[in-house]
N, C-alpha and C. Protein backbone atom coordinates (compact mmCIF):
# COMPACT_ATOMS: atom_id res chain seq x y z
N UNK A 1 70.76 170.03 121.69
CA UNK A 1 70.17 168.89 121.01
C UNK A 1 71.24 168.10 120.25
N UNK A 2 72.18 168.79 119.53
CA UNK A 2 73.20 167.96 118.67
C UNK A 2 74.24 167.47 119.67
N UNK A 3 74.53 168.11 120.79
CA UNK A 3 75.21 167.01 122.30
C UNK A 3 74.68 166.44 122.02
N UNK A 4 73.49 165.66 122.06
CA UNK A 4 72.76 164.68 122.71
C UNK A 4 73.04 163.74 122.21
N UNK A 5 73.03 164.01 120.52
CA UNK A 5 73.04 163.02 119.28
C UNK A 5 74.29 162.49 119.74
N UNK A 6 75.50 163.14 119.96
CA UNK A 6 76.80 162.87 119.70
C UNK A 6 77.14 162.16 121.17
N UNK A 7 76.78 162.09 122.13
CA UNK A 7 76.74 161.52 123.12
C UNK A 7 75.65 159.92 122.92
N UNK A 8 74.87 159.82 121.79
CA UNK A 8 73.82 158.83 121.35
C UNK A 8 75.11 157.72 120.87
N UNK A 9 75.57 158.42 119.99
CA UNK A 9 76.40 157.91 119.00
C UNK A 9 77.54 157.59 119.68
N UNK A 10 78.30 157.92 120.46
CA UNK A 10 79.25 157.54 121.61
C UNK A 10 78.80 156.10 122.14
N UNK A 11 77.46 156.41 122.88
CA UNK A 11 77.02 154.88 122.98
C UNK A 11 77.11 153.73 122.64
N UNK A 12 76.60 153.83 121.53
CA UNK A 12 76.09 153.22 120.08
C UNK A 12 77.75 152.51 120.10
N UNK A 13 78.57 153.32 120.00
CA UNK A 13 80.07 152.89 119.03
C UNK A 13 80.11 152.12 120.43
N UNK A 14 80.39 152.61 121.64
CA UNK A 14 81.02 151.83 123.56
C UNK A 14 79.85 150.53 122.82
N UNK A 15 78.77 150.36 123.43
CA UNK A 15 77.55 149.03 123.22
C UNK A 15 78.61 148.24 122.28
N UNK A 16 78.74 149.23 120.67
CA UNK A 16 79.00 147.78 119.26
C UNK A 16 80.13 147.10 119.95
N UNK A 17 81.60 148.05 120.01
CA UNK A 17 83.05 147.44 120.53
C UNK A 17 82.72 146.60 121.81
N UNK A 18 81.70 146.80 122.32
CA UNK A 18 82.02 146.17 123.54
C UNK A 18 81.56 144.58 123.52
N UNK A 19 80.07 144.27 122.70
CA UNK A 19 79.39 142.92 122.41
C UNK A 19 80.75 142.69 121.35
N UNK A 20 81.02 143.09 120.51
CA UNK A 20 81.97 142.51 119.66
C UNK A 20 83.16 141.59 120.47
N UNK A 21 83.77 142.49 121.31
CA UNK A 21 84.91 142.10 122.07
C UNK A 21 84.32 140.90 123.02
N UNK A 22 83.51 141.01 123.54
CA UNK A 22 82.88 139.69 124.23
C UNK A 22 82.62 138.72 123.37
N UNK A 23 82.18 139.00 121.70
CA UNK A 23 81.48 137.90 121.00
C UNK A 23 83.06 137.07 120.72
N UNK A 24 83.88 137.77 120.66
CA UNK A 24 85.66 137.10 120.43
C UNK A 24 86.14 136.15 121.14
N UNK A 25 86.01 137.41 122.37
CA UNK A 25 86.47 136.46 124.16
C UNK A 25 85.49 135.24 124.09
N UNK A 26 84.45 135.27 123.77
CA UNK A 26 83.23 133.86 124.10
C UNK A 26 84.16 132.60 123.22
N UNK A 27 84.45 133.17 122.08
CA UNK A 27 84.48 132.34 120.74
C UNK A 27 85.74 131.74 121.09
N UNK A 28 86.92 132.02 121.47
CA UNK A 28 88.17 131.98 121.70
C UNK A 28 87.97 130.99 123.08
N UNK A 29 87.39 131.40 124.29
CA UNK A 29 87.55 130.53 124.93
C UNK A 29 86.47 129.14 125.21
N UNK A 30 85.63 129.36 123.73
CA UNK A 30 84.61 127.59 123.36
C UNK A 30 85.92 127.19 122.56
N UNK A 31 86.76 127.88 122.00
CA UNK A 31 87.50 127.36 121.46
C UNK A 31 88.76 126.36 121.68
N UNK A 32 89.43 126.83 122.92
CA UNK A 32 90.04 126.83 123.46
C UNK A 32 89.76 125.47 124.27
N UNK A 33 88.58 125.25 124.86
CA UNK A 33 87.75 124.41 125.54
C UNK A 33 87.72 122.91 124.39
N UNK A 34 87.48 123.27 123.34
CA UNK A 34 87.13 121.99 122.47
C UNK A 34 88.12 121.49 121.89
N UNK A 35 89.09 122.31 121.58
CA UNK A 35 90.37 121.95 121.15
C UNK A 35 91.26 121.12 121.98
N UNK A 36 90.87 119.39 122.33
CA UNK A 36 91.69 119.08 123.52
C UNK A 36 92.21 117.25 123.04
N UNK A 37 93.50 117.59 122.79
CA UNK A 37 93.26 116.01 122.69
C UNK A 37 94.60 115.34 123.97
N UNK A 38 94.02 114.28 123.95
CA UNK A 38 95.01 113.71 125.71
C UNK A 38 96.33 113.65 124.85
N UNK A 39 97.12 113.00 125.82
CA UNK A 39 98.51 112.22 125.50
C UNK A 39 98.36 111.16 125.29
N UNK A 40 98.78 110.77 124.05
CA UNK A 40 98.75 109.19 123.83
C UNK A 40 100.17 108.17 123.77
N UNK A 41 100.14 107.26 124.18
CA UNK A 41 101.18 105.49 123.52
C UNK A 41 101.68 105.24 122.85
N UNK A 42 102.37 105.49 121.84
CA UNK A 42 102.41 104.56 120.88
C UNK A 42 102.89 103.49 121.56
N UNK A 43 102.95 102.56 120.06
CA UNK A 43 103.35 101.31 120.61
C UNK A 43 104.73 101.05 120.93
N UNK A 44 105.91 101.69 121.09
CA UNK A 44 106.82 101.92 121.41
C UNK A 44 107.21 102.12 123.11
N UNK A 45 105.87 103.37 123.80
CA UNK A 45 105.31 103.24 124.65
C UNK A 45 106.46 105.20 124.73
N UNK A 46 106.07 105.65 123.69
CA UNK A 46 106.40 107.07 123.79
C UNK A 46 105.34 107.61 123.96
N UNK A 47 105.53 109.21 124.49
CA UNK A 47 103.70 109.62 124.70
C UNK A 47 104.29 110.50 123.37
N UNK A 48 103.02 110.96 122.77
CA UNK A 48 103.07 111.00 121.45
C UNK A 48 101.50 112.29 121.41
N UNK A 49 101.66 113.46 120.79
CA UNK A 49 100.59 114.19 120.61
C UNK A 49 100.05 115.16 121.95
N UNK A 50 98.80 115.20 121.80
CA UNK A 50 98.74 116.43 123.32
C UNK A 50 98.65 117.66 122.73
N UNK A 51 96.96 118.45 122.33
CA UNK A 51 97.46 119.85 122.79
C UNK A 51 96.65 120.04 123.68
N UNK A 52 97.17 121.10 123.92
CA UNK A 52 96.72 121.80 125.84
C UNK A 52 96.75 120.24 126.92
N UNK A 53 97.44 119.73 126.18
CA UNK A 53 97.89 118.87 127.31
C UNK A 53 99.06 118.89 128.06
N UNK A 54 99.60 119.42 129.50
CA UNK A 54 99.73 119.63 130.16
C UNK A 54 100.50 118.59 130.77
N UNK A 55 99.90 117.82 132.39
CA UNK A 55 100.37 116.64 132.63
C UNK A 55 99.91 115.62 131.87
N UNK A 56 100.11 114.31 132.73
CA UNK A 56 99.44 113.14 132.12
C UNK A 56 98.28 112.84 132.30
N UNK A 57 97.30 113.47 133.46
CA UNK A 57 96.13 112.73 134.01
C UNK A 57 95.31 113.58 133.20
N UNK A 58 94.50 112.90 132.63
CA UNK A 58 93.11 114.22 132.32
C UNK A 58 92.69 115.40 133.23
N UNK A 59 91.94 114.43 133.92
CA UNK A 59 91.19 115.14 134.79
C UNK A 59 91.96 116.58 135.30
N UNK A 60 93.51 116.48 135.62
CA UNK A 60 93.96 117.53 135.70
C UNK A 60 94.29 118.27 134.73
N UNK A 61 94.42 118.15 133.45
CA UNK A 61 94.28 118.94 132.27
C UNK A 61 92.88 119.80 132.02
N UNK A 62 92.40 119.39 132.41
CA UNK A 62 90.56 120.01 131.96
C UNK A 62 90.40 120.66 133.17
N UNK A 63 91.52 120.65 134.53
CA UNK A 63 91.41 121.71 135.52
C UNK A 63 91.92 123.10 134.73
N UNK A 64 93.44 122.20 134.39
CA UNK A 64 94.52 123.33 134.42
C UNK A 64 94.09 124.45 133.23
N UNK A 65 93.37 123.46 132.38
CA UNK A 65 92.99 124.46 130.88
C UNK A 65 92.04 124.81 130.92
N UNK A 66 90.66 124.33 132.34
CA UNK A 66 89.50 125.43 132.40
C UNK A 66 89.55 126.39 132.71
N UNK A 67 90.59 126.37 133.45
CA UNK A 67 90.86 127.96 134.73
C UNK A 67 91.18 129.05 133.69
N UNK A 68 91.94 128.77 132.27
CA UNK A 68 92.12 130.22 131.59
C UNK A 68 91.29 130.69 130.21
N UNK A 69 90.23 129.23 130.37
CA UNK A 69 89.00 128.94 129.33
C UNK A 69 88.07 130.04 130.11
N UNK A 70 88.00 129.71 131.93
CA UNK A 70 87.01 130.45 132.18
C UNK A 70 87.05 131.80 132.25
N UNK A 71 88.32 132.41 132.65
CA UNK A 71 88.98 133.43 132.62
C UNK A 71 88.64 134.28 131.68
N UNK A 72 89.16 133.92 130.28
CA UNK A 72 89.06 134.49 128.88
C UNK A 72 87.48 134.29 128.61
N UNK A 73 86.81 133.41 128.91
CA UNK A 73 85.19 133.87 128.73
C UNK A 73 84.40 135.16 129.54
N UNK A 74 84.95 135.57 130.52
CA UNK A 74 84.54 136.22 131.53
C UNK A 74 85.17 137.36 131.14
């Protein structure tokens, strides 16, 4: 009977660490995801700023930085 408990409780601890570690990985990669600003101009015509910006085109930035957004969510 006291196996049982202690094998309960084994559970219990695998289940908590495990939603925890996912609730991180989730958080980290919404994070990761929202945190995006392009490359910009100034008026000089320097590009200026950019994180997780990458190349110049968007569209390929929000490839290159989903692929390890989706990754780290998963």
């Amino acid at each position: 009977m006291e196996n049982i408990k202690l094998n309960k409780e084994k559970k219990e601890r695998k289940a908590f660490l495990s939603y925890t570690l996912a609730a991180i990985f989730g958080f980290v990669g919404l994070l990761k995801s929202w945190v995006y600003t392009p490359l910009e101009e100034d008026m000089y015509g320097d590009v200026t700023g950019g994180i997780n910006a990458i190349v110049g085109g968007d569209a390929f930035n929000y490839i290159i930085n989903g692929t390890p957004d989706l990754v780290t969510m998963l």
